[in-house]
C-alpha atoms as a PDB file:
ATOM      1  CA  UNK A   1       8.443   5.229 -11.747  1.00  0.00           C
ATOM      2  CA  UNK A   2       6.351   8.218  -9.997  1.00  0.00           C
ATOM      3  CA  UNK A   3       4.748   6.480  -7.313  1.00  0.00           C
ATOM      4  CA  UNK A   4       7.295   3.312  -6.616  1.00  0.00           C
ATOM      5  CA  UNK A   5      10.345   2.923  -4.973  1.00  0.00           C
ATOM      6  CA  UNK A   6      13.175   3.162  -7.329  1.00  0.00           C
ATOM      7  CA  UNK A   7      14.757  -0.221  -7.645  1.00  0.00           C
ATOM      8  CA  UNK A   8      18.578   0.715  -8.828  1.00  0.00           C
ATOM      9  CA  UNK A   9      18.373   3.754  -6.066  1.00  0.00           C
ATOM     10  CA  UNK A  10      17.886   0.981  -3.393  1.00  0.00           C
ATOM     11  CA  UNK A  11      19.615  -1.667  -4.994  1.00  0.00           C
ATOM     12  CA  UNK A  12      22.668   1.103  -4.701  1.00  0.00           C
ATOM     13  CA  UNK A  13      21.677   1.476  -0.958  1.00  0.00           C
ATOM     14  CA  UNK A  14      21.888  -2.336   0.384  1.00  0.00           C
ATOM     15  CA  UNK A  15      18.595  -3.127  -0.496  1.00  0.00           C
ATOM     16  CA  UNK A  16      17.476  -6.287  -2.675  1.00  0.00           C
ATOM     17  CA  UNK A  17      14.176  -6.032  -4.798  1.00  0.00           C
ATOM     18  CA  UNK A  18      12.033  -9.076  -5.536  1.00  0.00           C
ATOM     19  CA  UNK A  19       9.334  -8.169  -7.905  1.00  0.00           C
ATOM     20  CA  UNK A  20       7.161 -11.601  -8.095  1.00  0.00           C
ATOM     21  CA  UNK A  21       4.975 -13.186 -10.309  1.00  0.00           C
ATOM     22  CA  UNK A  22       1.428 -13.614  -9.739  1.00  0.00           C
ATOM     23  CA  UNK A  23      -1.257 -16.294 -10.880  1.00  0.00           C
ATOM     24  CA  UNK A  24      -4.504 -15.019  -9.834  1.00  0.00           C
ATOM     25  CA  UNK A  25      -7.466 -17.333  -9.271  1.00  0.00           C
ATOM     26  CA  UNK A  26     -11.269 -15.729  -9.967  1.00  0.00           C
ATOM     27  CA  UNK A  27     -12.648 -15.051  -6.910  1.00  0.00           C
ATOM     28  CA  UNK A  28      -9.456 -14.852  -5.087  1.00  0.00           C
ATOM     29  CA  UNK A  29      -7.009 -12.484  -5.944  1.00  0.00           C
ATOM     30  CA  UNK A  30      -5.845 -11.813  -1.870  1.00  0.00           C
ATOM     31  CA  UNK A  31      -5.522 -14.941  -1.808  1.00  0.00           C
ATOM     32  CA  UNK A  32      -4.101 -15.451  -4.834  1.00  0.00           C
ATOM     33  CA  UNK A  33      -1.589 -12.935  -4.205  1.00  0.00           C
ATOM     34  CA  UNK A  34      -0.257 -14.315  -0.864  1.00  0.00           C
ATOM     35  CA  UNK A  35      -0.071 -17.646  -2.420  1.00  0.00           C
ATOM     36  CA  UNK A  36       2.516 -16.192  -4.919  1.00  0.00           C
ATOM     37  CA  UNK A  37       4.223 -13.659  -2.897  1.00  0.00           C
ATOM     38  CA  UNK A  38       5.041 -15.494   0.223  1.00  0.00           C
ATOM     39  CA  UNK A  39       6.050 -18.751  -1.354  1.00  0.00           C
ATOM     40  CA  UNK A  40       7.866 -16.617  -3.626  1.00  0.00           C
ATOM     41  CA  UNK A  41       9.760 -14.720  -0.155  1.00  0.00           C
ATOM     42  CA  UNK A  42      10.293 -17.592   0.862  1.00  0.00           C
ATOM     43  CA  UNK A  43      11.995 -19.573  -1.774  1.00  0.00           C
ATOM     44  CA  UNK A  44      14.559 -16.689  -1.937  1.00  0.00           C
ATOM     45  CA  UNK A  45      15.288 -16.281   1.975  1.00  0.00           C
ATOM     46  CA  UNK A  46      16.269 -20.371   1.721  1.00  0.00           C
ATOM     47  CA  UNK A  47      18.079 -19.692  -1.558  1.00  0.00           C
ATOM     48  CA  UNK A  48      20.274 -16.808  -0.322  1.00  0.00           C
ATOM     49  CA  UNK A  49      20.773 -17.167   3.030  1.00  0.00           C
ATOM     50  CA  UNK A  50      22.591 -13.689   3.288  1.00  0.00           C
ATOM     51  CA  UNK A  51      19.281 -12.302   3.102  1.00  0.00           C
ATOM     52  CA  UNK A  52      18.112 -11.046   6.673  1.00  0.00           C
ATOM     53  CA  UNK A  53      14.900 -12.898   6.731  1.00  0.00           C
ATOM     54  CA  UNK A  54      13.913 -10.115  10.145  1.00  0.00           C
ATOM     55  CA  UNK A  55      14.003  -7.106   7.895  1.00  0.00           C
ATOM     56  CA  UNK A  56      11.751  -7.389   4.866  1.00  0.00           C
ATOM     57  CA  UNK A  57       9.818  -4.582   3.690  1.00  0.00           C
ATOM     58  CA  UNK A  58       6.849  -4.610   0.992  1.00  0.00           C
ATOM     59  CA  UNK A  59       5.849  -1.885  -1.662  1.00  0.00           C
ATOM     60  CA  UNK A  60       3.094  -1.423  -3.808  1.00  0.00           C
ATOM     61  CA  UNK A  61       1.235   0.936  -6.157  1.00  0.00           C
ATOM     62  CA  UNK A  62      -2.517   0.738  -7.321  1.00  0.00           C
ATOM     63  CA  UNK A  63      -3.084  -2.880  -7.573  1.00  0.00           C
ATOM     64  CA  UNK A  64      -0.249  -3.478  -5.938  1.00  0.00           C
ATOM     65  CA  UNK A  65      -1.275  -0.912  -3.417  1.00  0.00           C
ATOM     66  CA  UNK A  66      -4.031  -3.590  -3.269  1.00  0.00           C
ATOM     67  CA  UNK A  67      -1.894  -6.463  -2.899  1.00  0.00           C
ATOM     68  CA  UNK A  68       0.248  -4.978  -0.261  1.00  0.00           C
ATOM     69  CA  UNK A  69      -2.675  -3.393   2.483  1.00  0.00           C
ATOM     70  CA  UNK A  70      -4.194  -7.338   1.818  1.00  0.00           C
ATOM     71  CA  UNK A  71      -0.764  -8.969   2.588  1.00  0.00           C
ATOM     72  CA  UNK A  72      -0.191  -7.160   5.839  1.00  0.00           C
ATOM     73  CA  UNK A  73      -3.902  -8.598   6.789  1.00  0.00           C
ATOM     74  CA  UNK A  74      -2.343 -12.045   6.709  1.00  0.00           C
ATOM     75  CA  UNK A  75       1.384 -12.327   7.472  1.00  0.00           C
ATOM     76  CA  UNK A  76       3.636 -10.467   9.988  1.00  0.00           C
ATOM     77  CA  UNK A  77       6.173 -11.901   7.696  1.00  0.00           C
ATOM     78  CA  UNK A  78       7.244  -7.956   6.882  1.00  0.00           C
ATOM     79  CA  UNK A  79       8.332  -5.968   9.037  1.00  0.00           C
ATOM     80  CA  UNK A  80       6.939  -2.780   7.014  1.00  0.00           C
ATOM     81  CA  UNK A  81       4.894  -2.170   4.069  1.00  0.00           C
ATOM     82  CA  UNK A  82       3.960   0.820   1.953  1.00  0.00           C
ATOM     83  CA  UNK A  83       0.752   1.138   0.073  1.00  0.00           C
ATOM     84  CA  UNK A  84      -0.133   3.765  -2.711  1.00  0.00           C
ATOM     85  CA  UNK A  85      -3.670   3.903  -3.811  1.00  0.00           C
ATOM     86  CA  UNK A  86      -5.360   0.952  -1.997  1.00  0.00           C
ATOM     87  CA  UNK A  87      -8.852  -0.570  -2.597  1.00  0.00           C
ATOM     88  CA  UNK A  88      -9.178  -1.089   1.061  1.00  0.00           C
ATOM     89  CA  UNK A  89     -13.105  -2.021   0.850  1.00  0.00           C
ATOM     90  CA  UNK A  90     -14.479  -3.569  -2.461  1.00  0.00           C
ATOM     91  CA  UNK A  91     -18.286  -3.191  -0.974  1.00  0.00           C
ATOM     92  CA  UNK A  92     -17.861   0.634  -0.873  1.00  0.00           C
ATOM     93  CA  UNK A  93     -15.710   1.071  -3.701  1.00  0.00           C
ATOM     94  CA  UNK A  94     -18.220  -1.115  -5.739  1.00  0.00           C
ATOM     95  CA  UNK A  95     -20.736   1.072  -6.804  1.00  0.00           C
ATOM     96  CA  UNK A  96     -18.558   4.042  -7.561  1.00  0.00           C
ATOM     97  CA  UNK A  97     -17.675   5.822 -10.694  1.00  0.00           C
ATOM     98  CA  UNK A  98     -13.650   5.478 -12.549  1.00  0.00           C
ATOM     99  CA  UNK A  99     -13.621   9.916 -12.659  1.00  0.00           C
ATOM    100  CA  UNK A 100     -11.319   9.369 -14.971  1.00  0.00           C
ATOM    101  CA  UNK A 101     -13.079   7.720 -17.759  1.00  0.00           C
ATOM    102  CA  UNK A 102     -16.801   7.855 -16.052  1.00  0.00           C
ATOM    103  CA  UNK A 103     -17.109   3.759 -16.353  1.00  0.00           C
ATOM    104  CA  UNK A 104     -18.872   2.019 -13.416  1.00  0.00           C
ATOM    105  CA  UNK A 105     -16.265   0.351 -11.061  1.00  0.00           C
ATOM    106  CA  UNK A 106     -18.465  -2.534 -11.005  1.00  0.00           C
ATOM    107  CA  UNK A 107     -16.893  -4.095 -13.657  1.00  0.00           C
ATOM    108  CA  UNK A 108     -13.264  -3.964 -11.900  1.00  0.00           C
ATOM    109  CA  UNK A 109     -14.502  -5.888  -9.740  1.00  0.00           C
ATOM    110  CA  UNK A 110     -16.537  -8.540 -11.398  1.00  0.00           C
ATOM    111  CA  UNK A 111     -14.560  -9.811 -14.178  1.00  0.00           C
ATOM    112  CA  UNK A 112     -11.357  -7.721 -14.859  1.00  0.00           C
ATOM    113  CA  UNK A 113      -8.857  -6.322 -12.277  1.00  0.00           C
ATOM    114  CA  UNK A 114     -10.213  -8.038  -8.952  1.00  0.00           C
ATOM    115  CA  UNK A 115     -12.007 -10.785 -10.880  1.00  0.00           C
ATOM    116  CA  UNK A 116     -14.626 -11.404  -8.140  1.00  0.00           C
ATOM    117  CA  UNK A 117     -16.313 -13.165 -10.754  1.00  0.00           C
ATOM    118  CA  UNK A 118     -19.931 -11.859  -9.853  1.00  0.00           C
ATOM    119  CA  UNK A 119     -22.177  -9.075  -8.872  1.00  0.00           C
ATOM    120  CA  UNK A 120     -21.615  -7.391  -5.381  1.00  0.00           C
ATOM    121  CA  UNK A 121     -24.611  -9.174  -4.046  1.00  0.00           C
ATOM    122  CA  UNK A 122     -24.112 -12.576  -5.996  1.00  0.00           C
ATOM    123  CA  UNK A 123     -20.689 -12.874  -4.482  1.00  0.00           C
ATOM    124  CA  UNK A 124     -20.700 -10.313  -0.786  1.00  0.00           C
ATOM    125  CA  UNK A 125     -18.473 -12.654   1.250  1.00  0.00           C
ATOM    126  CA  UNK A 126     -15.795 -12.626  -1.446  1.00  0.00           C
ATOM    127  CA  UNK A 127     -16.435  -9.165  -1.819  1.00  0.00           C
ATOM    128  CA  UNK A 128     -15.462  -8.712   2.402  1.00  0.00           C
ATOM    129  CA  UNK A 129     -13.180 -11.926   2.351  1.00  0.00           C
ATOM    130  CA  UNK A 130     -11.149  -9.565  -0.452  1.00  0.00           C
ATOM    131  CA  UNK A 131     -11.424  -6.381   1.516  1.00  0.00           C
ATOM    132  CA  UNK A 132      -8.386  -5.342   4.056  1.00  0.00           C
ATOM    133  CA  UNK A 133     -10.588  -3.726   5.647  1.00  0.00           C
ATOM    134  CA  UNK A 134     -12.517  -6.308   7.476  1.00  0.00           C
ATOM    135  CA  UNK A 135      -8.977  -8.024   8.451  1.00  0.00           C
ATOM    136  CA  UNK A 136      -7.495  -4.626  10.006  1.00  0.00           C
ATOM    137  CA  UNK A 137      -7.477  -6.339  13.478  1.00  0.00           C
ATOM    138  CA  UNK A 138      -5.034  -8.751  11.981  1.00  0.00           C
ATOM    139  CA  UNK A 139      -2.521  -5.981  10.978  1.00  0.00           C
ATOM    140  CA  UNK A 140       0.305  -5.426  13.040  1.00  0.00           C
ATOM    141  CA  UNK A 141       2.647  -4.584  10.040  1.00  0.00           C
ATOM    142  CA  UNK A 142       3.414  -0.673  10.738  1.00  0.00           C
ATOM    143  CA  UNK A 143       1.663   0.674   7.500  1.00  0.00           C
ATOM    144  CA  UNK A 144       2.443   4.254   5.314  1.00  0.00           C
ATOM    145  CA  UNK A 145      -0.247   4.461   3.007  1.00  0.00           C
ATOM    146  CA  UNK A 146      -0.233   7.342  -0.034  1.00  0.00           C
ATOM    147  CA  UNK A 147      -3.681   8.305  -1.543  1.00  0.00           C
ATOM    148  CA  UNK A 148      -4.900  11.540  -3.020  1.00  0.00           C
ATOM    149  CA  UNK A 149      -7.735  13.769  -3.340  1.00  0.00           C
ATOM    150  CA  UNK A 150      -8.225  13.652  -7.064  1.00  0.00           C
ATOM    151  CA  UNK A 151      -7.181  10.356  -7.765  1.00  0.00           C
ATOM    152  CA  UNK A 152      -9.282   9.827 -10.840  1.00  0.00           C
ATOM    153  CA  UNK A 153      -8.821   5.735 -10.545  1.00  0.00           C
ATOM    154  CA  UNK A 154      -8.925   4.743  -7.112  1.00  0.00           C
ATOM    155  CA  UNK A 155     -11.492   6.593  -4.554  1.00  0.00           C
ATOM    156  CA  UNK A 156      -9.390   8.901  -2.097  1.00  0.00           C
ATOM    157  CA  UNK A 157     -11.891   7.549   0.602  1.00  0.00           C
ATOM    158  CA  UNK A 158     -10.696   3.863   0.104  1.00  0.00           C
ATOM    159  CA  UNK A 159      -6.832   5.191   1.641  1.00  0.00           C
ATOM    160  CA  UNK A 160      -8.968   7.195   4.423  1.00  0.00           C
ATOM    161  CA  UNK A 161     -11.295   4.098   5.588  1.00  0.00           C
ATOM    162  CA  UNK A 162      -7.923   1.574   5.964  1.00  0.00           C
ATOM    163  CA  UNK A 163      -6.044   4.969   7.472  1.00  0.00           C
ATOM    164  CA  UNK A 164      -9.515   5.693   9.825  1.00  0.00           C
ATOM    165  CA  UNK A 165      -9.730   1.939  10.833  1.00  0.00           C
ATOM    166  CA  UNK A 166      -5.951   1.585  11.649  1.00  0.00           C
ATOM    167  CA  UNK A 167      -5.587   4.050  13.641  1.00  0.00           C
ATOM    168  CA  UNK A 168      -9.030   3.450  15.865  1.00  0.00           C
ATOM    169  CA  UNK A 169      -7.923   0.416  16.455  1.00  0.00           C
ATOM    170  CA  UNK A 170      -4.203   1.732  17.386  1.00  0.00           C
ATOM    171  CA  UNK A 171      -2.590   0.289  14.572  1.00  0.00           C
ATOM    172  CA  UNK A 172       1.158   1.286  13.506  1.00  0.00           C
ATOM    173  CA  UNK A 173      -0.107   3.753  10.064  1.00  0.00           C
ATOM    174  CA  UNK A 174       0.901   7.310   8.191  1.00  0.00           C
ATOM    175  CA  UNK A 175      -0.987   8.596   5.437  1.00  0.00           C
ATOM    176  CA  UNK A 176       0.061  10.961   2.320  1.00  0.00           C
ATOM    177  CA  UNK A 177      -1.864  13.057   0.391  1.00  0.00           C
ATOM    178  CA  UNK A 178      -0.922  14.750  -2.047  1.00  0.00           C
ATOM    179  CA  UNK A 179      -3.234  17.166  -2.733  1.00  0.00           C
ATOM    180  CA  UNK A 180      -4.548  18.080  -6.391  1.00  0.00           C
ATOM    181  CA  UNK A 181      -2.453  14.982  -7.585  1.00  0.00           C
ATOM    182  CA  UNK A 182      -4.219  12.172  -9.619  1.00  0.00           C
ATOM    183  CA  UNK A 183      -3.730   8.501  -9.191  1.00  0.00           C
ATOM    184  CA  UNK A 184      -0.164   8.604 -10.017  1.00  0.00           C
ATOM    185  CA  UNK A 185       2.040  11.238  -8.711  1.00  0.00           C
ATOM    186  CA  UNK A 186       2.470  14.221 -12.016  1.00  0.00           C
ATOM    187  CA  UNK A 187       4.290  17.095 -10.000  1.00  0.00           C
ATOM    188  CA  UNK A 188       7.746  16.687  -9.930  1.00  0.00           C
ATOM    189  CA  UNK A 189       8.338  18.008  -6.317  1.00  0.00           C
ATOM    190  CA  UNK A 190       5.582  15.628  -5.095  1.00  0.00           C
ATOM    191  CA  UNK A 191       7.614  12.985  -6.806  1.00  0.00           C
ATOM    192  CA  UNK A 192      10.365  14.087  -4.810  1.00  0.00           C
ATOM    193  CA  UNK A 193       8.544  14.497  -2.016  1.00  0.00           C
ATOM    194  CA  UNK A 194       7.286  10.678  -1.563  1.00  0.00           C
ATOM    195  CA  UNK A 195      10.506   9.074  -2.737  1.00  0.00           C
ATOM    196  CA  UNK A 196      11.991  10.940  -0.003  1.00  0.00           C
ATOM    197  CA  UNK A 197       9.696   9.921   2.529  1.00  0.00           C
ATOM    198  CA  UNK A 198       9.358   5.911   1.478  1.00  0.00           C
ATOM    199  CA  UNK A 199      13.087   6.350   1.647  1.00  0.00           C
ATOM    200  CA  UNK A 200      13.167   7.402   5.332  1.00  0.00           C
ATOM    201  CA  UNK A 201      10.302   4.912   6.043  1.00  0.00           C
ATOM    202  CA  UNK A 202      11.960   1.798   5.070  1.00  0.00           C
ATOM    203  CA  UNK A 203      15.564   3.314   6.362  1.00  0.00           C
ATOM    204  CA  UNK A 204      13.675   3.372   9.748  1.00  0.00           C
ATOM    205  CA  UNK A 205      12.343   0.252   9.922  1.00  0.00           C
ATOM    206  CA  UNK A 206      14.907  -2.085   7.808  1.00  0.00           C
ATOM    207  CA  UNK A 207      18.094  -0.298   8.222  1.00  0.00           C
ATOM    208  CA  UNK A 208      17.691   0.911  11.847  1.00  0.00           C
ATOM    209  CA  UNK A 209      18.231   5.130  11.155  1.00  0.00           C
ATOM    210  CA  UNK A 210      16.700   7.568  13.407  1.00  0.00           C
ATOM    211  CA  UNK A 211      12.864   8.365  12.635  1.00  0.00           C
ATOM    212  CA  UNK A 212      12.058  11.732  11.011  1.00  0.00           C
ATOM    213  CA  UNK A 213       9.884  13.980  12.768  1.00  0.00           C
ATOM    214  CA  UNK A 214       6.525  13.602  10.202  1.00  0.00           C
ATOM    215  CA  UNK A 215       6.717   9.719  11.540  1.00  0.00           C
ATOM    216  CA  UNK A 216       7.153  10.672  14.863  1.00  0.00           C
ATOM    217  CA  UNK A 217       5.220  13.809  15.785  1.00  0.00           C
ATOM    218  CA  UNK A 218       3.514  13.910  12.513  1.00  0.00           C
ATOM    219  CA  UNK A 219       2.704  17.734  10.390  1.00  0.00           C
ATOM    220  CA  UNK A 220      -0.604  19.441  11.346  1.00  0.00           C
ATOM    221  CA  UNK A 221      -2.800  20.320   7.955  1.00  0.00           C
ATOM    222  CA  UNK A 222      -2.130  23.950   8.978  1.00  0.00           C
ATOM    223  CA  UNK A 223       2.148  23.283   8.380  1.00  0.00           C
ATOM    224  CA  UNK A 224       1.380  21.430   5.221  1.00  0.00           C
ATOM    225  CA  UNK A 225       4.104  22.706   2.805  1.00  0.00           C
ATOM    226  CA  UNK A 226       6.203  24.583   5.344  1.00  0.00           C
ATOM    227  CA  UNK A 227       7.318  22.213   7.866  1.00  0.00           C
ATOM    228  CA  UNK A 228       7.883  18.920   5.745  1.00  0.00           C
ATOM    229  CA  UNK A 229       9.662  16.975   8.981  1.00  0.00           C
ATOM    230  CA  UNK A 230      12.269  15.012   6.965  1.00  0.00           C
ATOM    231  CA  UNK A 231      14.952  15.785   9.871  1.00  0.00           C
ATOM    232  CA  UNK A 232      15.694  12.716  11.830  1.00  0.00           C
ATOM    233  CA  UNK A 233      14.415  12.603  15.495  1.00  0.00           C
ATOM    234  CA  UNK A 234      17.320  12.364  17.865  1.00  0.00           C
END
């Protein structure tokens, strides 16, 4: 699992995973995805009431990347979330090119993955209504996003609009890149690298451990790869 948490680590570490079904209607798969996740939290916080309903945290990859940056648009219900290779604006991403295989994205969009179920301009307020983008005043979720520069699947520019809006509008976010790297993380010490940090990000927030210095101060471009920040703030 190169670009997820890893669910026995946590699960060894006081952490319980959900991993929920989803039923996605055409047209709304936000939507779609709240309706399924949130019922889904919830059913299990009045199930097992051991479960401390204050310290949820949310973790995606690709689509579930996705599903994640659109969930913290419409529910404060977690209190932190973590986002790897977002579509954070289906209008821009739209008319864009899969490197990878050098398809159109258009058809992502219309009838498979996002299932819009129409042309950019048939369908444009689905199109926003689907977007996180549009609904970053709404976030208050603190946010660690992880995109990078040669993703061949995802845009690297749909991680660096969400990241750019966030934080102009003083929004709790951290962004990864991992440069070189595809869609899914391929270098071991990268590998490393993120589980590390997602590690120390959820600690933080859900567990209550001091925050490392890259949350805190953050690591200028020019320390990238000497000064990685893991130790823990005081």
């Amino acid at each position: 699992m190169r670009s997820v948490i890893n669910f026995s680590y946590y699960a060894s570490n006081g952490y319980l995973i959900f991993i929920p079904d989803i039923k996605y209607r055409v047209g709304y798969p936000g939507a779609s995805a709240y309706d399924c996740v949130i019922s889904g939290t919830q059913t299990m916080l009045d199930r097992y009431p051991f479960i401390d309903r204050s310290r949820l945290g949310m973790q995606g990859q690709s689509w579930g990347g996705y599903q994640s940056a659109y969930l913290v648009t419409r529910t404060d219900m977690f209190r932190c979330a973590q986002a790897g290779a977002p579509v954070s604006n289906m209008t821009s991403a739209y008319g864009g090119i899969r490197w990878g295989s050098g398809m159109s994205r258009e058809f992502q969009y219309e009838h498979t993955q996002s299932r819009i179920g129409g042309t950019l301009w048939d369908k444009l307020p689905l199109y926003m209504q689907n977007s996180p983008l549009f609904s970053v005043p709404r976030i208050h979720t603190p946010l660690l996003i992880m995109h990078n520069d040669k993703d061949n699947a995802v845009p690297w520019y749909q991680g660096i609009e969400l990241f750019n809006a966030m934080r102009r509008l003083n929004k709790p976010v951290w962004m990864l890149v991992y440069n070189g790297q595809p869609h899914n993380l391929s270098r071991r010490a990268d590998e490393k690298d993120l589980t590390r940090r997602m590690q120390q990000f959820f600690d933080y927030f859900l567990k209550g451990t001091a925050e490392p210095k890259w949350m805190k101060q953050g690591i200028p471009a020019v320390d990238k790869g000497r000064d990685f920040g893991f130790e823990l703030e005081k």
